[in-house]
C-alpha atoms as a PDB file:
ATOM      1  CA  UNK A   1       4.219   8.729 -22.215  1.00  0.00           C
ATOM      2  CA  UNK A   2       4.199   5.528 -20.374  1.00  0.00           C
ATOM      3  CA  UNK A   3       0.521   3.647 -19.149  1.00  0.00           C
ATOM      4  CA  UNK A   4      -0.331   1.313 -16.722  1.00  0.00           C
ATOM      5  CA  UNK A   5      -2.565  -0.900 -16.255  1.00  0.00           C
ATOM      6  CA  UNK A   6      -3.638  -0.788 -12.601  1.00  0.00           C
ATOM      7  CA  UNK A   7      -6.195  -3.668 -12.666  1.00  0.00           C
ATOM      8  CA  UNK A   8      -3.557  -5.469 -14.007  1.00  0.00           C
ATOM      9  CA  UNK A   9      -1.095  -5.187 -11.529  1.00  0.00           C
ATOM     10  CA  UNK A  10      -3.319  -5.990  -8.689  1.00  0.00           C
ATOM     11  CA  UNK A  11      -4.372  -8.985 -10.049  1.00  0.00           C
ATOM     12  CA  UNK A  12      -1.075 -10.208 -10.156  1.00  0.00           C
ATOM     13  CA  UNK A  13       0.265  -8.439  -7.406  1.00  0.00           C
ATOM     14  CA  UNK A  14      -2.779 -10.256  -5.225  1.00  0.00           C
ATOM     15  CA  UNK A  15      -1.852 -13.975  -7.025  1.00  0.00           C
ATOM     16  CA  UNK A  16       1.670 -13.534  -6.219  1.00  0.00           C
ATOM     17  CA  UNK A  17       0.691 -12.012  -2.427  1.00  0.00           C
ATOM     18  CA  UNK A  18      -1.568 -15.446  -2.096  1.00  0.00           C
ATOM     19  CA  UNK A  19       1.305 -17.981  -3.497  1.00  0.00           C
ATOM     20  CA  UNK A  20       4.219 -15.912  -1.026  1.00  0.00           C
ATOM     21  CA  UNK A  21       4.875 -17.158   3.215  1.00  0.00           C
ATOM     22  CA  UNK A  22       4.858 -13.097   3.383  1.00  0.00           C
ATOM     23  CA  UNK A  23       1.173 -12.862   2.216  1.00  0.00           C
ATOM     24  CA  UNK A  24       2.473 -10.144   0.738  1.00  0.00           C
ATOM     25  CA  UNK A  25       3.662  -8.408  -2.801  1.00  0.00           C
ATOM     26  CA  UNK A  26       5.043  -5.328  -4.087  1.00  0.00           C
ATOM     27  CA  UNK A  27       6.123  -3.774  -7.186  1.00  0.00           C
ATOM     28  CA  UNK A  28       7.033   0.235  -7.949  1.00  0.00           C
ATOM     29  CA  UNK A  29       4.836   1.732 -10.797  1.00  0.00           C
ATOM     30  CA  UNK A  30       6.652   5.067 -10.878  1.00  0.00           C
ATOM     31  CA  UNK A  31       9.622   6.447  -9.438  1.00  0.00           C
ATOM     32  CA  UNK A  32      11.680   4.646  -7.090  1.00  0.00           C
ATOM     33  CA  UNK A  33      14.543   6.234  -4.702  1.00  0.00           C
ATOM     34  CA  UNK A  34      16.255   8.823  -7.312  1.00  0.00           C
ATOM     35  CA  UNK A  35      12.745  10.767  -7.704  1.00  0.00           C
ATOM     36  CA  UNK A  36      10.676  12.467  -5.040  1.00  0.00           C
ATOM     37  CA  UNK A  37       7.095  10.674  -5.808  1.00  0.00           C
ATOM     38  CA  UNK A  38       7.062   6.871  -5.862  1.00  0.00           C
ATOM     39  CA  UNK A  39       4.040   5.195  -6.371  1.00  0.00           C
ATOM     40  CA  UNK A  40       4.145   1.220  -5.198  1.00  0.00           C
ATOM     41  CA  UNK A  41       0.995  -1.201  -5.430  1.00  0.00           C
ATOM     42  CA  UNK A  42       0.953  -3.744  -2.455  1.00  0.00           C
ATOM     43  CA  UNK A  43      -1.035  -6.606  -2.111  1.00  0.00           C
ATOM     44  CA  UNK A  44      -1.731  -8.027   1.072  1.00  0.00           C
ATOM     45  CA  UNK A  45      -3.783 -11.516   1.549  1.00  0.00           C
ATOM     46  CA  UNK A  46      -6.369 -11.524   4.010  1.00  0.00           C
ATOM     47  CA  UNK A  47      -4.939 -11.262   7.893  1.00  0.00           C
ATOM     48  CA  UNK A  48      -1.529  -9.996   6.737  1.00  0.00           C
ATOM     49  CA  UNK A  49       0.339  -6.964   7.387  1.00  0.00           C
ATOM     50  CA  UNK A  50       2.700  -4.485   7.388  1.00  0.00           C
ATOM     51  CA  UNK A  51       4.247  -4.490  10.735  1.00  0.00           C
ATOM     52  CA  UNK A  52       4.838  -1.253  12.399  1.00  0.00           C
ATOM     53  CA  UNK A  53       7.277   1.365  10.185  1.00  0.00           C
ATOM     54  CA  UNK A  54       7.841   5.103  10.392  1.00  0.00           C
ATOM     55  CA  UNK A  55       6.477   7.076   7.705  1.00  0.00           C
ATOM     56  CA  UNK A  56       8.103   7.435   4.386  1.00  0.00           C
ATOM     57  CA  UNK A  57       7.521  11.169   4.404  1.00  0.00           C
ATOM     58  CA  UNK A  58       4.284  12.661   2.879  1.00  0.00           C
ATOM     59  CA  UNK A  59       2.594   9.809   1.593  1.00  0.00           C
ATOM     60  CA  UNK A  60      -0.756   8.092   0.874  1.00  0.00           C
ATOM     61  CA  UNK A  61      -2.979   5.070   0.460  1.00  0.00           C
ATOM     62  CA  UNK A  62      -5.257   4.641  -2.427  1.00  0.00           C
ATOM     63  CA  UNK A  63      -6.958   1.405  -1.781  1.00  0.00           C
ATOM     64  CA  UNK A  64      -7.237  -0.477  -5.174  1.00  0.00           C
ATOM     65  CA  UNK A  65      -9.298  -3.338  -3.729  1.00  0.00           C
ATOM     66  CA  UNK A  66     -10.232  -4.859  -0.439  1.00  0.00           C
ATOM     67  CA  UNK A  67     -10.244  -3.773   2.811  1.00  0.00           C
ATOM     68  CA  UNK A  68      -7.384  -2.282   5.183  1.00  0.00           C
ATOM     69  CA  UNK A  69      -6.824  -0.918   8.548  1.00  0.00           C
ATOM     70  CA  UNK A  70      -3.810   1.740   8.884  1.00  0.00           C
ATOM     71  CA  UNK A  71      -3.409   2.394  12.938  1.00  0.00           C
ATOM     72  CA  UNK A  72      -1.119   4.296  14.588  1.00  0.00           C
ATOM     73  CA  UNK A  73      -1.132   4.673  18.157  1.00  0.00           C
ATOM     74  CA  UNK A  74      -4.598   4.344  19.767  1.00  0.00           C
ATOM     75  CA  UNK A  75      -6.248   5.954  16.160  1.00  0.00           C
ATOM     76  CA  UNK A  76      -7.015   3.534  13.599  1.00  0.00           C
ATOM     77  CA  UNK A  77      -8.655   4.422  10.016  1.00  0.00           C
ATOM     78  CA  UNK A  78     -10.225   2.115   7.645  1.00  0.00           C
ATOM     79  CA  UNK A  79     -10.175   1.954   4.045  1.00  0.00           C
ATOM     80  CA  UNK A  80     -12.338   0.118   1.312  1.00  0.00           C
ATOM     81  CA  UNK A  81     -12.388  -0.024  -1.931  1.00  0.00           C
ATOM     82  CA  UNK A  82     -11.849   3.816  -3.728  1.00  0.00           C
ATOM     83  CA  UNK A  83     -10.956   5.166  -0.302  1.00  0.00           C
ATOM     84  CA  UNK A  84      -7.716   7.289   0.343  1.00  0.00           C
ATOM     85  CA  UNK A  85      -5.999   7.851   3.291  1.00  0.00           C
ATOM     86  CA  UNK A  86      -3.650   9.978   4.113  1.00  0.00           C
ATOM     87  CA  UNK A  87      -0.570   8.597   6.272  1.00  0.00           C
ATOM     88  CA  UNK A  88       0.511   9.896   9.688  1.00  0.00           C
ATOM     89  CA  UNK A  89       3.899  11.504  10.363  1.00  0.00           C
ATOM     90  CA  UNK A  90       4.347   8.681  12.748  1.00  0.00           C
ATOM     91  CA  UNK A  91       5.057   4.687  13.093  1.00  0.00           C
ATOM     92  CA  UNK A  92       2.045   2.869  11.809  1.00  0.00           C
ATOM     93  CA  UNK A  93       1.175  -0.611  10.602  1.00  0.00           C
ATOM     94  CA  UNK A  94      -1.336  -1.699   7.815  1.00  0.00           C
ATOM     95  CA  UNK A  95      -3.162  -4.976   8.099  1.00  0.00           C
ATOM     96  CA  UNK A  96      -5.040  -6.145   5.240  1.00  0.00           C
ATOM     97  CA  UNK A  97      -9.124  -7.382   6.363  1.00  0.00           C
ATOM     98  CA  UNK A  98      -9.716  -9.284   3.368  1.00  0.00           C
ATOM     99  CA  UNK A  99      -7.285  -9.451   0.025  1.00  0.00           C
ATOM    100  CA  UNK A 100      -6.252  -6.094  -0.604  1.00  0.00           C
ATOM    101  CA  UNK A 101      -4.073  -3.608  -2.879  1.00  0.00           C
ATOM    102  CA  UNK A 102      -3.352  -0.606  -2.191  1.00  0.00           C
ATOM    103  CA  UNK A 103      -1.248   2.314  -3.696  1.00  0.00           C
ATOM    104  CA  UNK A 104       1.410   3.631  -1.967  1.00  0.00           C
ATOM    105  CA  UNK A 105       2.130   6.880  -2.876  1.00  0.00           C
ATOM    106  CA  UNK A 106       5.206   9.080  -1.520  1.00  0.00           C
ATOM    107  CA  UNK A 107       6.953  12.425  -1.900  1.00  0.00           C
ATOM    108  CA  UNK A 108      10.125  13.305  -0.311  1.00  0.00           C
ATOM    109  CA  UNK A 109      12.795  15.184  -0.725  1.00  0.00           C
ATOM    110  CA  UNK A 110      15.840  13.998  -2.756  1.00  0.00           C
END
């Protein structure tokens, strides 16, 4: 058995976000390529983003902390704190409203 701390992680994951040109950090908590579920936190710093990306496969946002915006197309949803959202089977872009984690969480098949 393996445990995380998630508070943790976005506390670093948000220092290193701050200190990075990006804005942005990212580390894998479980999985990675060779499994189907992967589970990433991301840290974004306030007015930063993930530009526009097809999705991953079936996937969500748990948002650890802050504030996001996920849009694709014309239909935007926003997230705070304890709010999950599921992606779209489309291309979509996150932007981050104030100094934000969230975790990523994909399935797909192998």
């Amino acid at each position: 058995m393996q445990k995380t701390s998630l508070t943790a992680l976005v506390r670093h994951q948000l220092e290193l976000a701050r200190a990075a040109s990006s804005g942005r950090s990212a580390t894998t908590v479980y999985g990675g390529h060779e499994h189907v579920l992967r589970q990433t936190v991301i840290a974004l710093h306030a007015g930063r983003q993930l530009d526009e990306h097809p999705s991953p496969g079936e996937a969500t946002i748990y948002v650890l902390s802050g504030r996001v915006l996920l849009e694709s197309g014309d239909v935007s949803w926003s997230g705070w704190t304890g709010d999950l959202l599921i992606i779209p089977d489309a291309n979509h872009t996150l932007k981050a409203l104030e100094d934000s984690a969230v975790l990523l969480t994909v399935a797909k098949l192998i």
